[in-house]
Protein backbone atom coordinates (compact mmCIF):
# COMPACT_ATOMS: atom_id res chain seq x y z
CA UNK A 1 0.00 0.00 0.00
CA UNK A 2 1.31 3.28 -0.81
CA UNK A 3 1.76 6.04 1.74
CA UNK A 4 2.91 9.46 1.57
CA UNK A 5 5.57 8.70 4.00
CA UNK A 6 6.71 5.66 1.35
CA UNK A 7 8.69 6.71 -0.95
CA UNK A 8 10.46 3.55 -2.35
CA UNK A 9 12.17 3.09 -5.27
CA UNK A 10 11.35 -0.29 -6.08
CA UNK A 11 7.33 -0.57 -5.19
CA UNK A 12 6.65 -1.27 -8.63
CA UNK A 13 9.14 -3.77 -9.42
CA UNK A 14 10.60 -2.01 -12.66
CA UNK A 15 13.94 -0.59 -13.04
CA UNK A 16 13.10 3.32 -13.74
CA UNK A 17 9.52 3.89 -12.97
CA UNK A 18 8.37 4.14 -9.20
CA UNK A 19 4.85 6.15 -8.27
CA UNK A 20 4.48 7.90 -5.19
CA UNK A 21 1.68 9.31 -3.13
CA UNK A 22 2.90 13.09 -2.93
CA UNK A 23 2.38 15.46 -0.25
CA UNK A 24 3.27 18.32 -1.86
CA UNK A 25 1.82 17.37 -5.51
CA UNK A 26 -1.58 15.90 -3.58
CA UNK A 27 -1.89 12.74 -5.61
CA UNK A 28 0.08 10.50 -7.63
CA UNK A 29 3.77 10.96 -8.76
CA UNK A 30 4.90 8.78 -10.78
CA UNK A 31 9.05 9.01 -10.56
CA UNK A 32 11.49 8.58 -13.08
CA UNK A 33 14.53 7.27 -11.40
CA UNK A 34 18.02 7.88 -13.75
CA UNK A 35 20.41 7.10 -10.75
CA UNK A 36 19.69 3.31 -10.08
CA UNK A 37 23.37 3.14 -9.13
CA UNK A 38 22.26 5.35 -5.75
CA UNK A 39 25.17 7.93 -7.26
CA UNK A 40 24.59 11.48 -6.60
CA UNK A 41 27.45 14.76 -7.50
CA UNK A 42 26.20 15.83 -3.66
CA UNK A 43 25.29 14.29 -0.52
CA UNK A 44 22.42 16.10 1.37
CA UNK A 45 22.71 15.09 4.82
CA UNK A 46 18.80 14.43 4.91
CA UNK A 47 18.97 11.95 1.80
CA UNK A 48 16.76 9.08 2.12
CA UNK A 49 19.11 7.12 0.00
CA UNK A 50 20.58 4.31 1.08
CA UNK A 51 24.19 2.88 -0.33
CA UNK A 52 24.48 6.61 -1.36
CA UNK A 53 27.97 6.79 -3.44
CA UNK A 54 29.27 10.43 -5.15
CA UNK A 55 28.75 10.06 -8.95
CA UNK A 56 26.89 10.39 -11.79
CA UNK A 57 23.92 8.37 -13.57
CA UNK A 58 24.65 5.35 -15.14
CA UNK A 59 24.03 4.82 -19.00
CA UNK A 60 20.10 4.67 -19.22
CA UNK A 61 18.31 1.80 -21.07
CA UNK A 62 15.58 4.14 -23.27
CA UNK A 63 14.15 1.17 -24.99
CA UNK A 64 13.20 -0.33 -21.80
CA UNK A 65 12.65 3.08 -19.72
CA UNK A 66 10.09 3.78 -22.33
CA UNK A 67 8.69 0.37 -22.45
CA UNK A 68 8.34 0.74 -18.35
CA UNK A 69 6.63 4.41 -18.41
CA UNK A 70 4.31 3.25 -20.98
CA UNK A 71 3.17 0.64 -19.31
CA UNK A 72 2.73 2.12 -16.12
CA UNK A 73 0.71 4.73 -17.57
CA UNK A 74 -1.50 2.32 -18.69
CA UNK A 75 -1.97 0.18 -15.50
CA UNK A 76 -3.43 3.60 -14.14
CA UNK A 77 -5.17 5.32 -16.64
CA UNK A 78 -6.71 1.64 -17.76
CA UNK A 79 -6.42 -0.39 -14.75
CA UNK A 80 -7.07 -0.67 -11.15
CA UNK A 81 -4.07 0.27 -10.02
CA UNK A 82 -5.79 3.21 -6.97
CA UNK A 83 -7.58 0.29 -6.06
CA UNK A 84 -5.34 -2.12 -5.20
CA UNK A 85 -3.04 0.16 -3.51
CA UNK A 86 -5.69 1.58 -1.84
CA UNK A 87 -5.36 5.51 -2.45
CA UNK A 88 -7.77 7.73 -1.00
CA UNK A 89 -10.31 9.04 -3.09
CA UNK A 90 -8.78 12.77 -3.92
CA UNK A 91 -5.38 11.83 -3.94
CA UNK A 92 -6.25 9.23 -7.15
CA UNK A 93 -5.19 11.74 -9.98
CA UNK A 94 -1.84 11.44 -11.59
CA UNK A 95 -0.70 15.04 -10.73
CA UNK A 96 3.26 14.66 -12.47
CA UNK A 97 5.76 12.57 -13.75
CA UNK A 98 8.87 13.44 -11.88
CA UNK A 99 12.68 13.21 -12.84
CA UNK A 100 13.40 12.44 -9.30
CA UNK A 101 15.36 9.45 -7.67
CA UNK A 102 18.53 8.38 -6.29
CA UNK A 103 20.35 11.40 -7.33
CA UNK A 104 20.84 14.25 -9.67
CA UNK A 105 18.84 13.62 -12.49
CA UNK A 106 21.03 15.63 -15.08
CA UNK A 107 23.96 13.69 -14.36
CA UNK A 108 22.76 11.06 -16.98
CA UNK A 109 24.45 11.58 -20.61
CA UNK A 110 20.92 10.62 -21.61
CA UNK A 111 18.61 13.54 -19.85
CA UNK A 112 17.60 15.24 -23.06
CA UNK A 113 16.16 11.89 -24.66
CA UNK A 114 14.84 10.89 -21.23
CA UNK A 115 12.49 14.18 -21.41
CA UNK A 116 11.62 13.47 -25.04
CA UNK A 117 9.99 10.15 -24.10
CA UNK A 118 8.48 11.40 -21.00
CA UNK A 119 6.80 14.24 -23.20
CA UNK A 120 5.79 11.82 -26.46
CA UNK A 121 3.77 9.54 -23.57
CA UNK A 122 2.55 12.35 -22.19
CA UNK A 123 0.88 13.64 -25.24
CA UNK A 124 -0.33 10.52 -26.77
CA UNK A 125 -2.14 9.93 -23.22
CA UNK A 126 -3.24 13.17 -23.28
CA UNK A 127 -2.08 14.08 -20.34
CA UNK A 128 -0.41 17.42 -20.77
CA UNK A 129 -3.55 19.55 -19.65
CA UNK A 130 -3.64 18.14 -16.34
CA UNK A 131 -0.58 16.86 -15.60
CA UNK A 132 3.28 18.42 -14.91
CA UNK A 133 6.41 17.13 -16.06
CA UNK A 134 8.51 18.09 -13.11
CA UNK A 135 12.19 17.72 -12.49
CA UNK A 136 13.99 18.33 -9.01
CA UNK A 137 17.76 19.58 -9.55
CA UNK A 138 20.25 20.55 -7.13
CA UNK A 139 21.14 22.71 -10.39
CA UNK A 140 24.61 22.07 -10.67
CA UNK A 141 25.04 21.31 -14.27
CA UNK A 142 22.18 23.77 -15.60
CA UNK A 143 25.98 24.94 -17.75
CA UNK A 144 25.82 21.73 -20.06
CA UNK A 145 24.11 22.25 -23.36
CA UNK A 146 22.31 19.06 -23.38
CA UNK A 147 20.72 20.13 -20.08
CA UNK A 148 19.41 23.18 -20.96
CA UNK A 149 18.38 21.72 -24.18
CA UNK A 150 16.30 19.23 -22.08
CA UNK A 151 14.65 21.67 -19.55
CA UNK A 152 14.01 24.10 -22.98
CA UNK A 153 11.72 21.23 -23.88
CA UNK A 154 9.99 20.49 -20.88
CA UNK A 155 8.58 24.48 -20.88
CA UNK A 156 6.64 23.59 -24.01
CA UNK A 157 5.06 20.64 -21.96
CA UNK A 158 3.65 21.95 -18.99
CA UNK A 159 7.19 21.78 -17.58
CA UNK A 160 8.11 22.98 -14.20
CA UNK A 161 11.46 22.75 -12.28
CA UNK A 162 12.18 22.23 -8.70
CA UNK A 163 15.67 24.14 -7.61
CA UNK A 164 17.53 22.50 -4.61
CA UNK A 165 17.99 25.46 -2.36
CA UNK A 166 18.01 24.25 1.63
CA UNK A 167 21.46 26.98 2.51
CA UNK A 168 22.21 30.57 1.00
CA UNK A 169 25.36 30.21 2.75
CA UNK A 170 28.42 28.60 1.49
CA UNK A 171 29.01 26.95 5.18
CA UNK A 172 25.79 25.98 4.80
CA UNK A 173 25.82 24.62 0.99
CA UNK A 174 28.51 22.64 2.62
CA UNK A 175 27.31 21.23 6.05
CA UNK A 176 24.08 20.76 4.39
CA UNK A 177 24.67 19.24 0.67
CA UNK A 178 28.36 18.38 0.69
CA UNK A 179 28.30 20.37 -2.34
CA UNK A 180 31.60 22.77 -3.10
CA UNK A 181 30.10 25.55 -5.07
CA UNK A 182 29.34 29.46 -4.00
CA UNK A 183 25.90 30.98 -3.20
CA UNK A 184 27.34 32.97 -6.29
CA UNK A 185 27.67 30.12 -8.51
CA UNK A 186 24.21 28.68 -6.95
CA UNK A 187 22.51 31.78 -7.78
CA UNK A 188 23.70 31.95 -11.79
CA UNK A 189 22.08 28.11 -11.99
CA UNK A 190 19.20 29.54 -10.81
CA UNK A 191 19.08 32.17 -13.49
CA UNK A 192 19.89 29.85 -16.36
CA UNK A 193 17.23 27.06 -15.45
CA UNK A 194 14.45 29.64 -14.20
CA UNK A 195 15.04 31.74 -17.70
CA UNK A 196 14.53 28.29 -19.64
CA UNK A 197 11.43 26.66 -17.30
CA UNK A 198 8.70 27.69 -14.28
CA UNK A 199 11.06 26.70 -11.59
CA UNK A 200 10.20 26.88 -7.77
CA UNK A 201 12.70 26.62 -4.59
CA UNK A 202 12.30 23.55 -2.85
CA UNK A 203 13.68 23.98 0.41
CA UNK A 204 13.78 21.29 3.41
CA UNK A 205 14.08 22.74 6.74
CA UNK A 206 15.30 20.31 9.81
CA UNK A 207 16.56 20.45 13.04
CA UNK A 208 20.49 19.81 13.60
CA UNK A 209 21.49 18.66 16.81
CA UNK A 210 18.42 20.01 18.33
CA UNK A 211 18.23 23.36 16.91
CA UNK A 212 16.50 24.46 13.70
CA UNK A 213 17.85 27.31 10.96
CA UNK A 214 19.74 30.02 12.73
CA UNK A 215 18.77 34.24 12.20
CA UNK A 216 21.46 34.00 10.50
CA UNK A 217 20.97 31.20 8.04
CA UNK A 218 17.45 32.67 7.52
CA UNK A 219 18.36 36.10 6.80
CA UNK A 220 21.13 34.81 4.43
CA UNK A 221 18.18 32.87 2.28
CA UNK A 222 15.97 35.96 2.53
CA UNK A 223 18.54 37.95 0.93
CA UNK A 224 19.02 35.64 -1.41
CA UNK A 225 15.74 35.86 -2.57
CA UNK A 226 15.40 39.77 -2.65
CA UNK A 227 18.54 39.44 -4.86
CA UNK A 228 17.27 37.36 -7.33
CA UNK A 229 14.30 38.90 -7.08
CA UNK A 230 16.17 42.27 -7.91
CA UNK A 231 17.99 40.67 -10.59
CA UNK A 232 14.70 39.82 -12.47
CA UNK A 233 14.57 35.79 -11.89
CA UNK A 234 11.24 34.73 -12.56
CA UNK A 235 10.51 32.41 -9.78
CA UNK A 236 7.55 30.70 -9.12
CA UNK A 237 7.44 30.62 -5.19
CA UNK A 238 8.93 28.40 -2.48
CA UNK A 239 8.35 24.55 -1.63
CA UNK A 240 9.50 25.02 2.14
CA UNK A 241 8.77 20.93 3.72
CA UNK A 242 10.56 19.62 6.77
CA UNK A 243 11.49 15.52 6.75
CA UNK A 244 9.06 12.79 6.75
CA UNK A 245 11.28 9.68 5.87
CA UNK A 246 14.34 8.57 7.63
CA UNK A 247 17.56 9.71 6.32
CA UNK A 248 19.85 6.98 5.50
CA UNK A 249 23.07 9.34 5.89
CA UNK A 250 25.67 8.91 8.54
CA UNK A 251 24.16 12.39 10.19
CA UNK A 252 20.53 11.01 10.67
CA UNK A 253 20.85 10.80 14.67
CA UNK A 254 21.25 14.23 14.46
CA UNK A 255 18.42 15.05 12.83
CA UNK A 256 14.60 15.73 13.98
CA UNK A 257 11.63 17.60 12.11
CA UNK A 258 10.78 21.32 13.01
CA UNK A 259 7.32 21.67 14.77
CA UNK A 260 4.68 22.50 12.55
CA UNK A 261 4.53 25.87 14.28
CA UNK A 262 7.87 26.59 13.42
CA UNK A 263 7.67 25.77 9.50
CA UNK A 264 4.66 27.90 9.87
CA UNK A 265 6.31 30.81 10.70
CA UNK A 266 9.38 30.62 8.58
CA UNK A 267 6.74 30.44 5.76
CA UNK A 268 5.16 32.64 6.77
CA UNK A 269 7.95 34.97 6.92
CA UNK A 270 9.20 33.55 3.45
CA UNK A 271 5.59 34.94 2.09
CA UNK A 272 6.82 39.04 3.27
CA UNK A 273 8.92 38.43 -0.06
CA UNK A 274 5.66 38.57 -2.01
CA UNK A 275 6.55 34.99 -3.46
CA UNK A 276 4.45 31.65 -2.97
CA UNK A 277 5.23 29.82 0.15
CA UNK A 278 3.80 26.17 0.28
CA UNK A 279 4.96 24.51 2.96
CA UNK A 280 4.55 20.77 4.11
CA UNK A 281 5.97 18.75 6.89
């Protein structure tokens, strides 16, 4: 049965395909996983990952990822697929399909074709009214060609990006991600996807040994936003969501969820910005 607290890889049995019961979409996802070698270019002490290795996606099977998407699609749009997993009533809608898994999505040689299928199935099924073609990026290689060729494409489908942005700090970029880049460097990424496709922050917000975002951290990500804001990136708003699964990351004892009172009100301050603040725990 699928929960929106399960989140596995492997509930469907297929290789690349996985569905989930989002939170934050409010109905079906149904992932595309590129990394099923559990390689990621960062580490995000929160990952829910197990076996997590640095690297980059393996060379990607399209005959077969195409052959699994398809017939996924089918089993719900045909089949009785929210029945037998027992979804609630409003959450049976597919609401995206979602370049998301076991690590950065545009590390695979292959990402361009990848969105080409996911858009051709998405068409013939008639799906692109109601449904999103997401993909969630830590942003790091928005520079490659075949990248921004591949998010180009995804605007003409009812494509919408998720930027990776939980630190506006480079201590922070680090503690948090493992990831050596600037704020600087973060911030052009963000220009270069968010010029090519509707992109949105998605930010998770924990505790660390006990104690949640500093002023400091906060006021770093608030100016962040005025400056980009300044600069003219068109953003979409802010997913702001605290942890629901386990990490599987050598830091996880040190980690606990904010209070819902707490996300509240750094959401709530988020929204002062004038941008849209969805927030989820």
């Amino acid at each position: 049965m699928l929960t929106t607290t399960d989140h596995s890889r492997d509930s469907a049995g297929l290789t690349y395909i996985y569905p989930v019961i989002s939170r934050r979409s409010g109905g079906l996802s149904i992932g595309i996983n590129l990394n099923t070698n559990n390689a990621c270019n960062w580490r995000c002490i929160y990952c829910q990952v197990p076996d997590l290795i640095r690297g980059s996606a393996p060379p990607i099977d399209l005959a077969l990822l195409e052959q699994e998407l398809e017939g996924f699609l089918i089993e719900v749009l045909q089949g009785d697929f929210f029945t037998r997993q027992a979804v609630e009533p409003d959450l049976q809608r597919i609401c995206d399909l979602a370049l998301s898994g076991n690590g950065e999505s545009t590390s695979a040689t292959e990402f361009e074709q990848v969105v080409e299928i996911a858009t051709r199935l998405m068409d013939k099924y008639r799906l692109l009214s109601d449904t999103k073609l997401v993909l969630i990026t830590n942003g790091s290689l928005a520079h490659q060609a075949h990248v921004q060729r591949g998010i180009a494409r995804m605007r003409e489908f009812n494509g919408e990006v998720w930027f990776k942005l939980d630190s506006a700090t480079d201590s922070g970029l680090k503690r948090i991600n493992n990831a050596a880049l600037s704020t600087q460097r973060v911030r052009e990424n963000l220009q270069t996807i968010a010029s090519l496709c509707p992109t949105w922050l998605q930010t998770c917000v924990f505790k660390l040994d006990g104690e949640g975002p500093s002023d400091i951290e906060k006021q770093a990500y608030m100016t962040f936003i005025k400056q980009s804001l300044d600069e003219h990136i068109p953003l979409k708003g802010i997913l702001l969501y605290g942890i629901a699964r386990p990490s599987m990351q050598e830091e996880a004892p040190r980690l606990s969820a904010l209070d819902a009172g707490q996300l509240q009100d750094y959401a709530d301050q988020l929204r002062q910005l004038g941008l849209d603040v969805r927030e989820s725990l």
